[in-house]
C-alpha atoms as a PDB file:
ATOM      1  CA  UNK A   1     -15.508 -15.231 -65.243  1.00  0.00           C
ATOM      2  CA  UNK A   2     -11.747 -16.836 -64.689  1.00  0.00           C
ATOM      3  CA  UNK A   3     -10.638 -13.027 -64.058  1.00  0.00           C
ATOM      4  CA  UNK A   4     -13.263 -12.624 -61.452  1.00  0.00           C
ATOM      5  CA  UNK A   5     -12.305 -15.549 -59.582  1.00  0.00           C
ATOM      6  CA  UNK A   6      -8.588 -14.372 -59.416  1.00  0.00           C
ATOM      7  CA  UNK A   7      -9.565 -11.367 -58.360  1.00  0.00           C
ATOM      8  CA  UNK A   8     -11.669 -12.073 -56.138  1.00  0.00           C
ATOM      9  CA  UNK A   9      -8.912 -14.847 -54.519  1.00  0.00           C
ATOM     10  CA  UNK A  10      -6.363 -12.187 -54.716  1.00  0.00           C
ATOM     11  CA  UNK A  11      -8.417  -9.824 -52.584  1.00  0.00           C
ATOM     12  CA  UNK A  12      -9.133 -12.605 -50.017  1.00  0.00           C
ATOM     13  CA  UNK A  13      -5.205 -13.948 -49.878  1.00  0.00           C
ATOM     14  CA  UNK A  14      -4.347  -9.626 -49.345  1.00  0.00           C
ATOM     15  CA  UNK A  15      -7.409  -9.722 -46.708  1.00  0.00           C
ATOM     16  CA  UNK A  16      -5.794 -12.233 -44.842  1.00  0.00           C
ATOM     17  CA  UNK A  17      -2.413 -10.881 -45.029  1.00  0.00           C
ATOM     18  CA  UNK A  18      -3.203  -7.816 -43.031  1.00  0.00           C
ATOM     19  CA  UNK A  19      -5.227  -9.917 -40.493  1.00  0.00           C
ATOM     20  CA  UNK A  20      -2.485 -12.055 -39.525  1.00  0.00           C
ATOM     21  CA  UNK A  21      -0.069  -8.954 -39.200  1.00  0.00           C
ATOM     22  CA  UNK A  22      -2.599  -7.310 -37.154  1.00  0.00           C
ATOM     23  CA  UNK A  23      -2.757  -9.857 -35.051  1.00  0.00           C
ATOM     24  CA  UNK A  24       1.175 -10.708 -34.948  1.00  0.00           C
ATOM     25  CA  UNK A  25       2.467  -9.015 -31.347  1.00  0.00           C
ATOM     26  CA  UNK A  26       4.903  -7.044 -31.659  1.00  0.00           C
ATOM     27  CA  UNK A  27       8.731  -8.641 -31.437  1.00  0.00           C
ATOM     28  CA  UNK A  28      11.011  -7.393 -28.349  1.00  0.00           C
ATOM     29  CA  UNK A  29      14.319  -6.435 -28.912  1.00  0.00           C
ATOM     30  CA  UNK A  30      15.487  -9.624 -26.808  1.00  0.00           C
ATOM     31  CA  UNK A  31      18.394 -11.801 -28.067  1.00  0.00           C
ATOM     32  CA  UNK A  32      17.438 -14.805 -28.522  1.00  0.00           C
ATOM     33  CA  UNK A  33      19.705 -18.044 -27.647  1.00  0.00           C
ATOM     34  CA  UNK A  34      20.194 -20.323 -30.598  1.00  0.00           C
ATOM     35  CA  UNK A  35      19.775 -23.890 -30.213  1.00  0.00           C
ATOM     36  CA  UNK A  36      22.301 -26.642 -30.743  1.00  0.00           C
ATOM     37  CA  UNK A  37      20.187 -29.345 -31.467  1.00  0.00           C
ATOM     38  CA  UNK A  38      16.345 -30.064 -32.886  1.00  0.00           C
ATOM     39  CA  UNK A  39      15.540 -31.954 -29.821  1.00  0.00           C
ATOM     40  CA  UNK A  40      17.316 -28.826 -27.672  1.00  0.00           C
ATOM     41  CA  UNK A  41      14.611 -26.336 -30.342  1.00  0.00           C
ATOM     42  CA  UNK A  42      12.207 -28.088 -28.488  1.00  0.00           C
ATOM     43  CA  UNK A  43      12.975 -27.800 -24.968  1.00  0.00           C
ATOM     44  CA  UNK A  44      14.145 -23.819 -25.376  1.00  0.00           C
ATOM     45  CA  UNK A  45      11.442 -21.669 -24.255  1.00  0.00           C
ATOM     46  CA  UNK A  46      12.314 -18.128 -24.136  1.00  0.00           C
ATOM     47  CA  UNK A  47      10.811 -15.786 -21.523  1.00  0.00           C
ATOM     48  CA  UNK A  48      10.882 -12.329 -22.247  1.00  0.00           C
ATOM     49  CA  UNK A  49      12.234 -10.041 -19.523  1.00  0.00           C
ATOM     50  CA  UNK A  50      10.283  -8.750 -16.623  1.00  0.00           C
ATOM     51  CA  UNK A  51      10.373  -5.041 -15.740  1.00  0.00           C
ATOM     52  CA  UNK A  52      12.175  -3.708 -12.873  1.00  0.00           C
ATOM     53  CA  UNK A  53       9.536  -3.662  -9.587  1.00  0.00           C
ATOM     54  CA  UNK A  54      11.183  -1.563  -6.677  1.00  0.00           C
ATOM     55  CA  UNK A  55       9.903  -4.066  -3.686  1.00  0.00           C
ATOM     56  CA  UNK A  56       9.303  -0.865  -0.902  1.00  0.00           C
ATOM     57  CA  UNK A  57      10.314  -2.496   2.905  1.00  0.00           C
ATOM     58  CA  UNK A  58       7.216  -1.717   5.085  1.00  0.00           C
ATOM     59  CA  UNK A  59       7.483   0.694   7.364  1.00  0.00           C
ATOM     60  CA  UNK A  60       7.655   0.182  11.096  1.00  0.00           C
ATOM     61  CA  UNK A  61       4.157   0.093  12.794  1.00  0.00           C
ATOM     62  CA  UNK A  62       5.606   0.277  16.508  1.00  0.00           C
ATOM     63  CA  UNK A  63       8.278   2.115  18.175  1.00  0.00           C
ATOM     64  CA  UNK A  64      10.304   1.103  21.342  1.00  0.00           C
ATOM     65  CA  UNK A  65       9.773   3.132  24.314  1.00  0.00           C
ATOM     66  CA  UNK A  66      13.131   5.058  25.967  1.00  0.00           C
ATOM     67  CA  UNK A  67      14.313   5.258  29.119  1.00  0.00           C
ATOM     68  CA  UNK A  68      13.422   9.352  29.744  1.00  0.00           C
ATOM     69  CA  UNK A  69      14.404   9.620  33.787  1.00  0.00           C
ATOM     70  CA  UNK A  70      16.860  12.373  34.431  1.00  0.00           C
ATOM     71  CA  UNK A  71      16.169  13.717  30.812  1.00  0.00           C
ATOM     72  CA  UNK A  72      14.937  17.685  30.524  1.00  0.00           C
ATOM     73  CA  UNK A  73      11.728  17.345  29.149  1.00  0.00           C
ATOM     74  CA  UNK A  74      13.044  19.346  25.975  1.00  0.00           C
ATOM     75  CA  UNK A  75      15.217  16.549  25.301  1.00  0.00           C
ATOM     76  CA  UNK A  76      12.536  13.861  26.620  1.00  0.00           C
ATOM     77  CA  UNK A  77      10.122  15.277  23.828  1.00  0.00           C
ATOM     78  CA  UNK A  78      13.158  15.137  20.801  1.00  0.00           C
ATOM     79  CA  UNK A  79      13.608  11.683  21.665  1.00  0.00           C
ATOM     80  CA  UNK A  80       9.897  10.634  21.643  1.00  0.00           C
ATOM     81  CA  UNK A  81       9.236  12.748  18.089  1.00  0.00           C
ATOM     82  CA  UNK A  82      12.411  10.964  16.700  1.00  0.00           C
ATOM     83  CA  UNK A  83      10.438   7.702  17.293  1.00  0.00           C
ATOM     84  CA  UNK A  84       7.007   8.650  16.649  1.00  0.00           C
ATOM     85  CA  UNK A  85       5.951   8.806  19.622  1.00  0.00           C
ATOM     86  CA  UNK A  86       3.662  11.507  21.307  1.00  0.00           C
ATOM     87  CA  UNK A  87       3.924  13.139  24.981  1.00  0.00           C
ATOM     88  CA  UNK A  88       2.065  14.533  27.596  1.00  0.00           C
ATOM     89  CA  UNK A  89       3.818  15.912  30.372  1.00  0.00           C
ATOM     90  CA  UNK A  90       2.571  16.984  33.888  1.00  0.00           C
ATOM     91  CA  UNK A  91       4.143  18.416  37.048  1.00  0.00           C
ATOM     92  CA  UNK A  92       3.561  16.764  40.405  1.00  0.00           C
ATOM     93  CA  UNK A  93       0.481  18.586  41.102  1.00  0.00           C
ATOM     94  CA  UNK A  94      -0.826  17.048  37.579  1.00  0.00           C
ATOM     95  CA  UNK A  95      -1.130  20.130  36.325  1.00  0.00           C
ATOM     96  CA  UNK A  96       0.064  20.472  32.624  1.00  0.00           C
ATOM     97  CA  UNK A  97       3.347  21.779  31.963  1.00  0.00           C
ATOM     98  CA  UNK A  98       3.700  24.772  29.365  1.00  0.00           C
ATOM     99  CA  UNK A  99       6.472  24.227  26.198  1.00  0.00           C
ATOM    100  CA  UNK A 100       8.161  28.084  27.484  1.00  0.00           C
ATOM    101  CA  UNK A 101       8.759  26.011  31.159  1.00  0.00           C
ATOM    102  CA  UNK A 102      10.023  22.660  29.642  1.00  0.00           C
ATOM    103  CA  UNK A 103      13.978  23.635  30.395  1.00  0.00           C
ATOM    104  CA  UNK A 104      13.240  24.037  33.621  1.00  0.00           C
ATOM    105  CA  UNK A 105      11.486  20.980  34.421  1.00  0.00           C
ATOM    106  CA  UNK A 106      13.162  17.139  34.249  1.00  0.00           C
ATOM    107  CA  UNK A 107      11.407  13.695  33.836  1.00  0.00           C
ATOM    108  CA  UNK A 108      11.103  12.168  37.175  1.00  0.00           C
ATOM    109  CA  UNK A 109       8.577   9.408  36.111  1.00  0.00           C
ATOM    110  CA  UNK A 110       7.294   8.075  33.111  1.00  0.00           C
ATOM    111  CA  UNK A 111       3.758   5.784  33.135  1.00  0.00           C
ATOM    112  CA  UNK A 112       4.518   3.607  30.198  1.00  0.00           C
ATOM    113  CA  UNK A 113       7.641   1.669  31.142  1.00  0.00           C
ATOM    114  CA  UNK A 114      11.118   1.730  29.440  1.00  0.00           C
ATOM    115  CA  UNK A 115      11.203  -1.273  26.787  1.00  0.00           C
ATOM    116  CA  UNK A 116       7.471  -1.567  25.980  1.00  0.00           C
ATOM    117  CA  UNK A 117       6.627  -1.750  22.403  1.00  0.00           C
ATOM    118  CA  UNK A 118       3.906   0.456  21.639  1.00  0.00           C
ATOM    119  CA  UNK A 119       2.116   1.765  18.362  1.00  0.00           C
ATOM    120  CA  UNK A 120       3.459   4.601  16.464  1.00  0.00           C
ATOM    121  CA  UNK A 121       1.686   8.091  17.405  1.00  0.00           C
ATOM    122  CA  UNK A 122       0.931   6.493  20.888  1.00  0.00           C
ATOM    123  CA  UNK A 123       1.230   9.064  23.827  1.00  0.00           C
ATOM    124  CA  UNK A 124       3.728   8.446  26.435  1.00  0.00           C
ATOM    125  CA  UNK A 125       2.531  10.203  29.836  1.00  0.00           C
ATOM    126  CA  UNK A 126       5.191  11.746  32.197  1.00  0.00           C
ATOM    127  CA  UNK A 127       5.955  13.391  35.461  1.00  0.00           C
ATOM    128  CA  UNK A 128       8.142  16.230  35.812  1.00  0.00           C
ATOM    129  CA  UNK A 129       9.231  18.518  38.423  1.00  0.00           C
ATOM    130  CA  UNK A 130      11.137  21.312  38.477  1.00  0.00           C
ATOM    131  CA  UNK A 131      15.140  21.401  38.508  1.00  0.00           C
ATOM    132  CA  UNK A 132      16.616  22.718  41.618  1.00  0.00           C
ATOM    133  CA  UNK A 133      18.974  25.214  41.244  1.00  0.00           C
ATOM    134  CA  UNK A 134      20.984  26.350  44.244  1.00  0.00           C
ATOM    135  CA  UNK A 135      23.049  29.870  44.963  1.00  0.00           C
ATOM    136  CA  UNK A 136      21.648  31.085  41.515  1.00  0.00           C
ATOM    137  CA  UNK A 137      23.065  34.204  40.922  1.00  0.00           C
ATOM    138  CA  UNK A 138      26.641  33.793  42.582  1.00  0.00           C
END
């Protein structure tokens, strides 16, 4: 009977053993500052470190609008993409301008002023007409 009960305590005390080590988290491999004193043991509290977070800036939500008088439209329409903005161009008859005729057309009037803040992918509406060219071909 004595050698049941020691066997039987040994099995509880092993039992035990591997809960607690289950349970133990696992130690990081962070140095750990030794204290001077017992009353300093009991002030130390040791963080572990935090993982590097890259903290994104947030992108810009509005754009600026340019100044686009005197400007070809081909140039008028790099600046605007550059900014995310959008444009729609028209002649003075309001007629819409096609992309193989934007060299030959400049901005003469734009509806959304210079300076205004506006959303990005907003359009920005403009007038054209056409360059004049004199003595072409001399």
């Amino acid at each position: 009977m004595v050698q049941l009960q020691s066997v039987w305590a040994h099995a509880e005390a092993v039992a035990q053993d591997e809960v607690a080590e289950a349970q133990e988290p696992p130690l990081a491999d962070v140095a750990v500052p030794q204290p001077r004193s017992e009353s300093h043991a009991a002030m130390m509290f040791v963080k572990p470190p935090m993982p590097a977070v890259a903290i994104e800036p947030e992108a810009p939500t509005t754009a600026i609008v340019p100044d686009l008088s005197g400007k070809s439209v081909r140039a008028a329409r790099k600046q605007l993409k550059a900014l995310g903005l959008r444009m729609v161009v028209r002649d003075r008859y309001n007629d819409k301008i096609s992309r193989d005729e934007w060299g030959a057309y400049k901005i003469r009037r734009q509806k959304t002023e210079a300076g205004t803040e506006v959303e990005l992918g907003s359009r920005v509406r403009l007038k054209a007409r056409m360059r004049r060219s004199f003595a072409k071909g001399y």
